[in-house]
Protein backbone atom coordinates (compact mmCIF):
# COMPACT_ATOMS: atom_id res chain seq x y z
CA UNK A 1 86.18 91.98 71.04
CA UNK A 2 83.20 93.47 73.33
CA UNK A 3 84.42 93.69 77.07
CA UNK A 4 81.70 94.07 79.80
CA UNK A 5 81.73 95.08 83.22
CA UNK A 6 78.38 93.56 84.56
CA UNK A 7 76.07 94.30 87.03
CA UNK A 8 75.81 95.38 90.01
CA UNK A 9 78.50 97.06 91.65
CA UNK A 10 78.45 100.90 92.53
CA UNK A 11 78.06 103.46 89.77
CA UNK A 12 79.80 106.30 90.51
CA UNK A 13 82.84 105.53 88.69
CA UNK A 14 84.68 103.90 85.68
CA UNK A 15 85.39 100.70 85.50
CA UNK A 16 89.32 100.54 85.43
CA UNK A 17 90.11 96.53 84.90
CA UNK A 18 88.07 97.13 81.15
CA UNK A 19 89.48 100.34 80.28
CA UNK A 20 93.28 98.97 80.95
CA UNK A 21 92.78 95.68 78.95
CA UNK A 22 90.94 97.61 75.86
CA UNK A 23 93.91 99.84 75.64
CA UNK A 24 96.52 97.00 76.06
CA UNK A 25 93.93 95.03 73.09
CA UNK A 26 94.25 98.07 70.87
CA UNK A 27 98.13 98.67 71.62
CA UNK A 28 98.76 94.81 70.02
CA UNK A 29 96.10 96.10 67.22
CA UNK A 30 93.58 94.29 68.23
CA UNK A 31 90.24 95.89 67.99
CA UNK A 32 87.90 96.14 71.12
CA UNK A 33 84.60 97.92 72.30
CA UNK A 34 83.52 98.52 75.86
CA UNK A 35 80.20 98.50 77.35
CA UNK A 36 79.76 99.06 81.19
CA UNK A 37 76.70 96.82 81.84
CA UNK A 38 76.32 98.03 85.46
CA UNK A 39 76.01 101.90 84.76
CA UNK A 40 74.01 101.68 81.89
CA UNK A 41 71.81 98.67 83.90
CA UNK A 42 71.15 100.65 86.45
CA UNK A 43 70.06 103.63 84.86
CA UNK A 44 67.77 101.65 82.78
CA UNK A 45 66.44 100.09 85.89
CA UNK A 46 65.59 102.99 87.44
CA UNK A 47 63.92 104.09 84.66
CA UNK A 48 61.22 100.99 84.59
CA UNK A 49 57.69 101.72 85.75
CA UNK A 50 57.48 99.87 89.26
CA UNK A 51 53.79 99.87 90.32
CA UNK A 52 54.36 100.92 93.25
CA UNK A 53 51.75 101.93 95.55
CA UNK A 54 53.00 103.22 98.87
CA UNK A 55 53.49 107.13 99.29
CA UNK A 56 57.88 106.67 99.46
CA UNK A 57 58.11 104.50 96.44
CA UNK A 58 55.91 106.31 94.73
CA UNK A 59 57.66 110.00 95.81
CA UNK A 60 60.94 107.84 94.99
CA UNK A 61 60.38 107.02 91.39
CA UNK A 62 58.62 110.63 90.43
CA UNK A 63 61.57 112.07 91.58
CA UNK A 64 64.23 109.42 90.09
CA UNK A 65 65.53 112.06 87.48
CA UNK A 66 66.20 114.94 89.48
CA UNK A 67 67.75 113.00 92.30
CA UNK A 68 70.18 111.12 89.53
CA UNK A 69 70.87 115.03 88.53
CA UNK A 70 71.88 115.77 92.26
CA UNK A 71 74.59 112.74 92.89
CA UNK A 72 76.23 114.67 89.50
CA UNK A 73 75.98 118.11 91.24
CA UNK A 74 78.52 118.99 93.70
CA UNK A 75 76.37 121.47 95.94
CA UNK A 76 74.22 118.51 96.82
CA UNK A 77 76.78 116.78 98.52
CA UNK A 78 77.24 120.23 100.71
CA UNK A 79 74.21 119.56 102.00
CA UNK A 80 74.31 116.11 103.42
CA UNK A 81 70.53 115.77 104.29
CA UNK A 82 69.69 116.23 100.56
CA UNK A 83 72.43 113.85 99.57
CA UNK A 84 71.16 111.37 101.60
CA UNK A 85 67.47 111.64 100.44
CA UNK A 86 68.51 111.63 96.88
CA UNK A 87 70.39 108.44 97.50
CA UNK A 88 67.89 106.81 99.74
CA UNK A 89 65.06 107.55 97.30
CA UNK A 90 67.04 105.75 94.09
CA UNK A 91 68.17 103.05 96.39
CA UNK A 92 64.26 102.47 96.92
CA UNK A 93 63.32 102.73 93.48
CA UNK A 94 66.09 100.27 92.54
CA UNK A 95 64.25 97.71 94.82
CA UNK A 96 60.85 98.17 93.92
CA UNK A 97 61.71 98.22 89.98
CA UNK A 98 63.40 94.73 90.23
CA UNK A 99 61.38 93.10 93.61
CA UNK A 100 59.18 91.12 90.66
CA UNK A 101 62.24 89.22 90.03
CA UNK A 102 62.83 87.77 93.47
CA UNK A 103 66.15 89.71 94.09
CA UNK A 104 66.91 92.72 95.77
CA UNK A 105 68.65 95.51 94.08
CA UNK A 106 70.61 98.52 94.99
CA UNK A 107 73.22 101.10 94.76
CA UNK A 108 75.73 98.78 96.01
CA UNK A 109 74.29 95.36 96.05
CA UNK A 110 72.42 92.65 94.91
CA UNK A 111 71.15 89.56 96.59
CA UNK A 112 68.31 86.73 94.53
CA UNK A 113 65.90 85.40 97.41
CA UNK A 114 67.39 81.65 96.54
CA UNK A 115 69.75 81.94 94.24
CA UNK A 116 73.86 82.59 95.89
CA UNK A 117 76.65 83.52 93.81
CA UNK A 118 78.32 81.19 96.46
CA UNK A 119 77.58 77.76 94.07
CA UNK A 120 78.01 77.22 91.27
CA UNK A 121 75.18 75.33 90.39
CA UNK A 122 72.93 78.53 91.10
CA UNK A 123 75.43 80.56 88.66
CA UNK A 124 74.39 77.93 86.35
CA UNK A 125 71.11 78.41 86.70
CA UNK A 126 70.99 82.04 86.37
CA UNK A 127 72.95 81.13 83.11
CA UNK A 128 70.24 78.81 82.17
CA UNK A 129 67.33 81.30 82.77
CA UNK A 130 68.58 84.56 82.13
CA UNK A 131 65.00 85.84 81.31
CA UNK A 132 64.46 85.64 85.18
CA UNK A 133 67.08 88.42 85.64
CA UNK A 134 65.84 92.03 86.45
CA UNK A 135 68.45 93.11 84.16
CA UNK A 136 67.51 91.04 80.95
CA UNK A 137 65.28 93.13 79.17
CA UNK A 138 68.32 96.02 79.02
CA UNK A 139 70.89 93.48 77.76
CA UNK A 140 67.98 91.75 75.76
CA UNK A 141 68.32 94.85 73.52
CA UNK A 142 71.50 96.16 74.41
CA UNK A 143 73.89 93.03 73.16
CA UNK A 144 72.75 92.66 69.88
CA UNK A 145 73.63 96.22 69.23
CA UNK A 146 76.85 95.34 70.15
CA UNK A 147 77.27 91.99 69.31
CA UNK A 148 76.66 91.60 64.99
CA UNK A 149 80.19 91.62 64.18
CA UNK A 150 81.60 90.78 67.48
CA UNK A 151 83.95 87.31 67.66
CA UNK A 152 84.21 87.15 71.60
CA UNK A 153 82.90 88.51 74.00
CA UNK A 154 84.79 89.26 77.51
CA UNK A 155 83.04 89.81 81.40
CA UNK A 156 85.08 91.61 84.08
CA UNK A 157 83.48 89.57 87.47
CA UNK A 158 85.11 91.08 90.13
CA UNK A 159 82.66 90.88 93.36
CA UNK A 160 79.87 88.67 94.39
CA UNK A 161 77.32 91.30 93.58
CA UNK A 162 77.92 90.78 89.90
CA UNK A 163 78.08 86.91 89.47
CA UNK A 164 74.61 86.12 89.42
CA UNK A 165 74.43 89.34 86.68
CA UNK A 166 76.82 87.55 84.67
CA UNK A 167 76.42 84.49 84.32
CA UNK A 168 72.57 85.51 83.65
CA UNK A 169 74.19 87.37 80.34
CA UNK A 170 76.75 84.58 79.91
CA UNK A 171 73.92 82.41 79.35
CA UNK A 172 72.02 84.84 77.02
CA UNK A 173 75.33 85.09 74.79
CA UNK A 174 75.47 81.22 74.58
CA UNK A 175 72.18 80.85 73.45
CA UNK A 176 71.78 83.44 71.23
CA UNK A 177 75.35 83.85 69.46
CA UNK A 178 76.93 80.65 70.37
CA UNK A 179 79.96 80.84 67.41
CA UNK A 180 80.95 84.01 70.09
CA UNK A 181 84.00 83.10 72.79
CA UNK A 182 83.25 83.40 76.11
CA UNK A 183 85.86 84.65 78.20
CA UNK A 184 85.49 85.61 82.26
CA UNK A 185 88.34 87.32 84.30
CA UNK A 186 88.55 89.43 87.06
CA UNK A 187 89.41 89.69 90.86
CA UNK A 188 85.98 87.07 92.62
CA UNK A 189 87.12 84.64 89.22
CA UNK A 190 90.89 85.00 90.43
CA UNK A 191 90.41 84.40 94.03
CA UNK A 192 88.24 80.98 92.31
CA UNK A 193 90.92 79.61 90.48
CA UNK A 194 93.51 80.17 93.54
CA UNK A 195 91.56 77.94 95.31
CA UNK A 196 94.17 74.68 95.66
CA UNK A 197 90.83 72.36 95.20
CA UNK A 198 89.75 74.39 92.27
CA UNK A 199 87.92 72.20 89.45
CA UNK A 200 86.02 74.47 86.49
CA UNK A 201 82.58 74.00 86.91
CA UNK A 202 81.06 76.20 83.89
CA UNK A 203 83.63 74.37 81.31
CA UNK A 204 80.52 73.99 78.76
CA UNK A 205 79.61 77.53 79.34
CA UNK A 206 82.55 80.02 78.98
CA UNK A 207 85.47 79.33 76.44
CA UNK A 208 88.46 80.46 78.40
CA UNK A 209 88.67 81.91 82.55
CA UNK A 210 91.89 83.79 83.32
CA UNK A 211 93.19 84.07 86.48
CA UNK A 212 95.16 87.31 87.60
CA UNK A 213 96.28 90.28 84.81
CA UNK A 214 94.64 89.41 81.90
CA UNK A 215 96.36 91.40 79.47
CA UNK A 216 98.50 89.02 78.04
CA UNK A 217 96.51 86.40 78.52
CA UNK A 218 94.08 87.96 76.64
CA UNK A 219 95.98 89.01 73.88
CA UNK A 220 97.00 85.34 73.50
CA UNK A 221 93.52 84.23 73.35
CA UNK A 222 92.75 86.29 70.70
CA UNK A 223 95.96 84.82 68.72
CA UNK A 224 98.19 87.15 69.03
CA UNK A 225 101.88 87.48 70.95
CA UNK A 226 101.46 90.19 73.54
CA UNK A 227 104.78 91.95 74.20
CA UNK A 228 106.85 91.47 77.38
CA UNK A 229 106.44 94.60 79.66
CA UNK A 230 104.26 96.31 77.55
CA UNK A 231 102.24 99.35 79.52
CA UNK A 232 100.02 101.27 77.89
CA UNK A 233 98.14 103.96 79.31
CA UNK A 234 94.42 103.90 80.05
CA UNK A 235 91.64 105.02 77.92
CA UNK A 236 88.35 105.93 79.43
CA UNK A 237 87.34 107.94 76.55
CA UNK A 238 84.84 105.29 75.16
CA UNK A 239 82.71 105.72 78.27
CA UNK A 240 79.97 107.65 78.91
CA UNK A 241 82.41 109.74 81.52
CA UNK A 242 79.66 112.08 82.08
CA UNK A 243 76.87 109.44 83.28
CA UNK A 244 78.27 108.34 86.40
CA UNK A 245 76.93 108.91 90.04
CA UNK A 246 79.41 111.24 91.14
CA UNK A 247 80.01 114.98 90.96
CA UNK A 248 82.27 115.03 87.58
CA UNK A 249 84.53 112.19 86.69
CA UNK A 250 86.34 110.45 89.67
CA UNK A 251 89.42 108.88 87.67
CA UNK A 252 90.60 105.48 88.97
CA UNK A 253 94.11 104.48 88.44
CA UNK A 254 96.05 101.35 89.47
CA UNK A 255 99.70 101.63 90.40
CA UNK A 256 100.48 98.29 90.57
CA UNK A 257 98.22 94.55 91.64
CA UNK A 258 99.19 93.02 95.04
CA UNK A 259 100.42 94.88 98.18
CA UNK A 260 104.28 95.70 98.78
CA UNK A 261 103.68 94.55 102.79
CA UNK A 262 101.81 91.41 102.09
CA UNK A 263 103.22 90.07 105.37
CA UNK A 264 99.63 90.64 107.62
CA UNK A 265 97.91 87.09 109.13
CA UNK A 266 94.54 86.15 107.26
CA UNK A 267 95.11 88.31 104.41
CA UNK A 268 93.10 87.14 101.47
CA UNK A 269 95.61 88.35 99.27
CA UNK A 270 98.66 86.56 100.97
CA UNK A 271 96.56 83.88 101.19
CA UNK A 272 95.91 83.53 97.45
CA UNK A 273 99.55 84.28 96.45
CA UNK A 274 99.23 87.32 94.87
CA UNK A 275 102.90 89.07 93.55
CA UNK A 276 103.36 92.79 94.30
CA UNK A 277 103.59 93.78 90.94
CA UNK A 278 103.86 97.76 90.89
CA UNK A 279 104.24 100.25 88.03
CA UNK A 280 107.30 102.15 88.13
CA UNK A 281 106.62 105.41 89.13
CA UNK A 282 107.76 107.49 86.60
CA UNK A 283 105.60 105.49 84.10
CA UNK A 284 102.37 106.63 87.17
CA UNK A 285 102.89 110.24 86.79
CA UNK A 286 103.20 110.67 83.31
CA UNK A 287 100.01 108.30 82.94
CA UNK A 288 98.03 110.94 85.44
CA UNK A 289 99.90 113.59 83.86
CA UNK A 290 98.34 112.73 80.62
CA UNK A 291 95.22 111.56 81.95
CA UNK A 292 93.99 114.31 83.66
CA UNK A 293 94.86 116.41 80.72
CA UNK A 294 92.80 113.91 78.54
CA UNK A 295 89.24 113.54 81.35
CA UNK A 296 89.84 116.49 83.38
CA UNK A 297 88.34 114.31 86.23
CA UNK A 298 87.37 115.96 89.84
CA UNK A 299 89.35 113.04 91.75
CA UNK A 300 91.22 110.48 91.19
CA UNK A 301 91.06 107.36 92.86
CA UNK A 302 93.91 105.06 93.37
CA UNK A 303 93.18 101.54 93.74
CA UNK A 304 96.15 100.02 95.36
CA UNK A 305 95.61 97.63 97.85
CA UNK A 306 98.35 100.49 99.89
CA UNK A 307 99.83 102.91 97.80
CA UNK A 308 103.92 102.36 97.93
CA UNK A 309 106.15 104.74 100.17
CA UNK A 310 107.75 105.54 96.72
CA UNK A 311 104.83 106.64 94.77
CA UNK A 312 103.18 108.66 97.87
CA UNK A 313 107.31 110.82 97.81
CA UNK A 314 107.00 111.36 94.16
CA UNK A 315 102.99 112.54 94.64
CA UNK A 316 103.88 114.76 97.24
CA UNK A 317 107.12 116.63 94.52
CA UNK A 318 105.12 116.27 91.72
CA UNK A 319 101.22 116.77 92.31
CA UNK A 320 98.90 115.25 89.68
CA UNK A 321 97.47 118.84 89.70
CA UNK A 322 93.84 117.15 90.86
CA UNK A 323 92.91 116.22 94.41
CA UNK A 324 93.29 112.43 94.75
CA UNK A 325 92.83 109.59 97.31
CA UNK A 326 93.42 105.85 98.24
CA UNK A 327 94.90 103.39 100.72
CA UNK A 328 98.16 103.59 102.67
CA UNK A 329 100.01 101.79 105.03
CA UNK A 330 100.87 103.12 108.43
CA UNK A 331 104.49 104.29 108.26
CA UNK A 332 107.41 106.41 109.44
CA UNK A 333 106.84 108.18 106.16
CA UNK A 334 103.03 109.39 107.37
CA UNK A 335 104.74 109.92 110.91
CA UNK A 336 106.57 113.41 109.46
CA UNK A 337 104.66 115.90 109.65
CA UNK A 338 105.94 118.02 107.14
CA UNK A 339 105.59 115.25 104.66
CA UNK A 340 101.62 114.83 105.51
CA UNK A 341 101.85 118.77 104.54
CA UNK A 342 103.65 117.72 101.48
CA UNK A 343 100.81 115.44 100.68
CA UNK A 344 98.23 117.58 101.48
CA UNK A 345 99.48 120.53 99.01
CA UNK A 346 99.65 117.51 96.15
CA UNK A 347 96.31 117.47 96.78
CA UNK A 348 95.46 114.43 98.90
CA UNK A 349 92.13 115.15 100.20
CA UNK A 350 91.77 111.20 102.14
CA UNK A 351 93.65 108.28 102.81
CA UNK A 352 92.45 104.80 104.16
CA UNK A 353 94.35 103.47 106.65
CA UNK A 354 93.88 99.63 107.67
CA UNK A 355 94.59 100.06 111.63
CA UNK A 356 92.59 97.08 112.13
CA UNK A 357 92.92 97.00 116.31
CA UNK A 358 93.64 99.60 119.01
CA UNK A 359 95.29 97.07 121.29
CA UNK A 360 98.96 96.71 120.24
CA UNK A 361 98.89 92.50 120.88
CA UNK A 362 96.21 92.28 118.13
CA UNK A 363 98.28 94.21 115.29
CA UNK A 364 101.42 92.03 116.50
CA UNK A 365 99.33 88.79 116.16
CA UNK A 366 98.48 89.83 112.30
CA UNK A 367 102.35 90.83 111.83
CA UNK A 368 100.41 94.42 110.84
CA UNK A 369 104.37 95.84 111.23
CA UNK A 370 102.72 99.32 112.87
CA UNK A 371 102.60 100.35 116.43
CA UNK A 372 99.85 102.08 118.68
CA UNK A 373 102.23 104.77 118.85
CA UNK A 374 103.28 105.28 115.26
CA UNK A 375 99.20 105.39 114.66
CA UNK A 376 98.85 108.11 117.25
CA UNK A 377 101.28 110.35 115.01
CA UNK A 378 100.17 110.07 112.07
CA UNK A 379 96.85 110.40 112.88
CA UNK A 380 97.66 113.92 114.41
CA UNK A 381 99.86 114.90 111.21
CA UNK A 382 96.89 113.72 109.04
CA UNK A 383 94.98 115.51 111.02
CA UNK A 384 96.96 119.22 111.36
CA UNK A 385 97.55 118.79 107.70
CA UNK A 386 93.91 118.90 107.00
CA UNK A 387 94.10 115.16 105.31
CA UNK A 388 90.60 112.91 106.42
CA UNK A 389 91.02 109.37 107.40
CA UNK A 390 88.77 106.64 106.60
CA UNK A 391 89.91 104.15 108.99
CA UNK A 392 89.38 100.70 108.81
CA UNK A 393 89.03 98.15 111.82
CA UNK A 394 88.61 94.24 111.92
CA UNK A 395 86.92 92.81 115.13
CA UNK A 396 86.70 88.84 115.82
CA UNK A 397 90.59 87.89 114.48
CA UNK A 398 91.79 84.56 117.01
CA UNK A 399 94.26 87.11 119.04
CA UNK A 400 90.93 89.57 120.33
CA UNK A 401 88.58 89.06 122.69
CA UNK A 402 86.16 91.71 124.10
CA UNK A 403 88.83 93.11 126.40
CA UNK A 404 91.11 94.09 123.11
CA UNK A 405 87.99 95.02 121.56
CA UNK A 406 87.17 97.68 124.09
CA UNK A 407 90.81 98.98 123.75
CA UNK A 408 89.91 99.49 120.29
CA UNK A 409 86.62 101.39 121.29
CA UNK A 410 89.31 103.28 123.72
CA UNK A 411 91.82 104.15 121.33
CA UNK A 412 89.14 105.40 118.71
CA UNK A 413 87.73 107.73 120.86
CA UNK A 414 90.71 109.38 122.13
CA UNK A 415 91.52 110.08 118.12
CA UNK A 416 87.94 110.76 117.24
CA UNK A 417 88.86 114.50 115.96
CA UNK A 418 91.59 112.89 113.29
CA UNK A 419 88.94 110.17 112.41
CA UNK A 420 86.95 111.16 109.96
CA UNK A 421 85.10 108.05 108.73
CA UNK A 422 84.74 104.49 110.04
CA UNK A 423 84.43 101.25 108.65
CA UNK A 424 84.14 98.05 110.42
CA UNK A 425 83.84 94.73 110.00
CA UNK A 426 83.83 91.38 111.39
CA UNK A 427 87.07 89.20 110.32
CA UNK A 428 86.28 86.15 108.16
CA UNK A 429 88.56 83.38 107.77
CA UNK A 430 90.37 82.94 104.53
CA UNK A 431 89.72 79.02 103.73
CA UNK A 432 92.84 78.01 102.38
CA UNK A 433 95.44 80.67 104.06
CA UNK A 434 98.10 79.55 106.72
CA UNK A 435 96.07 79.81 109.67
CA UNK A 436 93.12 77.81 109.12
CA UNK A 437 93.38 74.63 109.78
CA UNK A 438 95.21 75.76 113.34
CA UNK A 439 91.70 77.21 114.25
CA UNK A 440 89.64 74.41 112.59
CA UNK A 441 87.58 74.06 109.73
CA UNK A 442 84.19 74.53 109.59
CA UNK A 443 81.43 75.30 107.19
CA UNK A 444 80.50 79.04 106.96
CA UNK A 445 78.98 80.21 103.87
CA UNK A 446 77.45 77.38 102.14
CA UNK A 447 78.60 76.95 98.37
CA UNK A 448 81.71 75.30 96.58
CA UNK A 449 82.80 78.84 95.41
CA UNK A 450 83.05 80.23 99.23
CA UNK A 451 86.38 82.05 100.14
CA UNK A 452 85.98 81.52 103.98
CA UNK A 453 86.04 79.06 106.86
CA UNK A 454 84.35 79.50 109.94
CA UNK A 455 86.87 78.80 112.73
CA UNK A 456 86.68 78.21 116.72
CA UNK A 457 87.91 81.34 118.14
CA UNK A 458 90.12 80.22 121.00
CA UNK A 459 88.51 82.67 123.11
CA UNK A 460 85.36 82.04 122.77
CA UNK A 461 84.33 85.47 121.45
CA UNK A 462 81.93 84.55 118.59
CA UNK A 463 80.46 86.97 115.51
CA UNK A 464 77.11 86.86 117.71
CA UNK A 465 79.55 88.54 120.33
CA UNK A 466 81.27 90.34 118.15
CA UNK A 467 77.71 91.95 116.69
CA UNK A 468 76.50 92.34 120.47
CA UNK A 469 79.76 94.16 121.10
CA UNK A 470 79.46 96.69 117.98
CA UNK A 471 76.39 97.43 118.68
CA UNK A 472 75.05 97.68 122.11
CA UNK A 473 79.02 99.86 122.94
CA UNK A 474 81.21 100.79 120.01
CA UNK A 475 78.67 102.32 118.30
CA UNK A 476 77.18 104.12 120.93
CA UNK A 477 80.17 105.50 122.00
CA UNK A 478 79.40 109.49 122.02
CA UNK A 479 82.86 110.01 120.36
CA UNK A 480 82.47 107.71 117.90
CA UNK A 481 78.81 107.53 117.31
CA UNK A 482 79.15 110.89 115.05
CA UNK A 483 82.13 109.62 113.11
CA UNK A 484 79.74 106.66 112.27
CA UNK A 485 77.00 109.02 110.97
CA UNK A 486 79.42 110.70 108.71
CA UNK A 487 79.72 107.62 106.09
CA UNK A 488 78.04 108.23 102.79
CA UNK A 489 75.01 105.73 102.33
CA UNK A 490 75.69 102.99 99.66
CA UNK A 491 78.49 104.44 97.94
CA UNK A 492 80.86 104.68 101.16
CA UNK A 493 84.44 105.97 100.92
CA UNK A 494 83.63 106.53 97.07
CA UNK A 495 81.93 109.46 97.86
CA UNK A 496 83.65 110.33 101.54
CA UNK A 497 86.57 111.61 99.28
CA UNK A 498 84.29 114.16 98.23
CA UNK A 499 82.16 115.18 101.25
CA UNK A 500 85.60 115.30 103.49
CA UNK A 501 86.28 118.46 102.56
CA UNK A 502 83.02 119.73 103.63
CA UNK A 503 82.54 117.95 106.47
């Protein structure tokens, strides 16, 4: 079996969701290659002549290979004015090199002109016509390297900046090996399926679509009986570890699918009934033990939706020996300050931390389970134990209006020294979660694959608001204006893991 992870999502670090199922394929003895589409994509793509005549684009592309050279160098990202050149400059030649197709490419995105990986008819299209996608000409000669003795092929579709991508090279494997078995999983083809009016639209394209963990259904697929409880440990060593946009290897590793709280309003995971499903934590650090023995990665990244008040003790005893990162909860736990101390010697250089709202009514109306006052201490512990924060905050939810916002704005500012990156965005309605229908239905993004509802906010305060709001005060807030700056371009709190110690 060949398992792809497609274009375009960010390069700068392994694909995990691959990596786990090959080594769960191999553990039942069932062969398996991997190819990750979107690395090698990209770096093919910013390789392609571009024609480009103004003075940046130009600068840009002559430039392409020592600026790929920097994101791999640590001392660039010491000196954030290069990093951000270097970055800027192969976003640009990303969208020059593929603005014949009609689509605009980058570091962290990709959008067709007419074309939405909201419908399915488009995805059908791009399936149909896969010579029209920027990206064709690398898997035009790239698949049937891989593909002579291959019997099925798998694609890892996990945001809506790789559907259009895939389906473009679903359709080139259907027409050009069509005895090979299509097979399509991931987290965007999950979230499909949960949908309660969910009717397979691409049945006469791909062979099989799996919904959730696909090890065992995998292994099923391919005829075999997978075994009950089976973990197997990750193997990244058929990638190209050394390739990736990142100053050496940032190692991502999954502790467990779902999120222990899964209690919070308009969650999309709540809403889609995902099951906490964690891996015991013994079984974590001997997998990072032997990992980071195996890669010897820089970071490692840990992709829980909130990393369990179980597995952040045992971090903080047993250090993986590398610095690490993810997302956490707000909790008593993170409210010692000896134990943020703790963490910080195990060598957690970030945490994310979903506040959401300053104003205490707000959290209670998502049933966040923190208070404004828990927040304030473990923001200070973070902060004394030299930990960064990327905070996150939601604005538009049904329970704020602009006076809740601007408690927000207030309750940023007073923490701006413990805040060391921002993120913030504007709440969208989960279609088919609890709430909804209290708030009304209405159309938002058009396409039978969208995810979210628009809704009448019952006070009024509407996304044009919201916008008007974010940027005409919160971001031009002299507090929090600076904390805004600090956010790596493109790559975000991939790379803020690694400039927060220099910061």
């Amino acid at each position: 079996m060949l398992l792809i992870f497609p274009p375009l999502a960010k390069a700068c670090e392994p694909p995990a969701g691959i990596v786990r199922l090959a080594a769960h394929l191999k553990a039942h003895g069932l062969p398996c290659r991997l190819l990750d589409a979107n690395l090698e994509g990209q770096l093919w793509l910013l390789d392609q002549p571009s024609g480009a005549t103004d003075t940046w684009s130009r600068r840009a592309f002559k430039g392409r290979e020592r600026n790929i050279a920097a994101l791999r160098d640590f001392a660039t990202y010491q000196a954030p004015d290069r990093y951000r050149r270097a970055v800027s400059d192969l976003n640009r030649t990303l969208a020059i090199s593929a603005a014949a197709s009609g689509v605009v490419v980058g570091l962290a995105d990709y959008q067709h002109k007419t074309l939405s990986p909201l419908r399915s008819s488009d995805l059908l299209i791009a399936a149909q016509q896969p010579e029209r996608n920027p990206f064709f000409p690398y898997f035009n000669q790239r698949l049937p390297e891989l593909l002579a003795d291959i019997g099925t092929v798998g694609f890892s579709l996990n945001y809506l900046s790789q559907a259009l991508c895939t389906f473009a090279m679903i359709g080139y494997v259907r027409r050009q090996y069509p005895a090979v078995k299509i097979v399509v999983g991931g987290g965007l083809v999950t979230s499909w399926m949960q949908r309660p009016d969910w009717r397979n639209p691409f049945g006469t394209l791909i062979d099989h679509l799996i919904c959730g963990p696909g090890e065992a259904p995998l292994v099923e697929f391919l005829g075999s009986s997978p075994t009950p409880n089976h973990h197997v440990i990750p193997d990244y060593s058929p990638l190209p570890l050394a390739d990736y946009l990142s100053p050496g290897l940032i190692l991502p590793y999954s502790a467990g699918s779902g999120c222990y709280w899964n209690r919070c309003s308009f969650c999309p995971e709540r809403a889609e009934g995902n099951a906490y499903q964690p891996v015991p934590v013994a079984t974590v650090l001997a997998d990072l033990k032997c990992l980071t023995a195996q890669t010897a990665p820089r970071l490692i990244h840990l992709l829980d939706n909130a990393i369990s008040p179980s597995l952040l003790r045992a971090l903080a005893e047993h250090p993986p020996g590398v610095p690490w990162y993810g997302f956490a909860r707000i909790d008593e736990q993170l409210g010692t300050s000896g134990f943020c101390h703790d963490l910080k010697k195990s060598g957690c250089t970030m945490l994310k931390l979903g506040l959401e709202s300053g104003d205490q009514s707000v959290l209670d109306r998502m049933n966040k389970g923190i208070s404004l006052e828990l927040t304030s201490r473990v923001l200070t512990n973070l902060k004394d134990a030299g930990i960064a924060v990327y905070c996150y905050l939601l604005f538009g939810t049904p329970g704020e209006t602009v006076v809740e916002a601007r408690r927000t704005l207030d309750f940023v500012a007073r923490h701006h020294e413990a805040i060391t990156f921002l993120n913030m965005a504007l709440f969208n309605m989960p279609l088919y979660g609890d709430e909804a229908a209290e708030y009304g239905n209405q159309p938002f993004y058009e396409g039978d694959l969208s995810l979210y509802t628009s809704f009448r906010h019952p006070g009024g305060w509407d996304r044009k608001l919201v916008r008007h709001f974010l940027e005409s005060e919160f971001k031009r807030h002299p507090a929090i204006a600076p904390i805004i700056r600090n956010d790596p371009p493109q790559f975000s709190s991939n790379h803020a893991a690694i400039l927060c110690g220099i910061l």
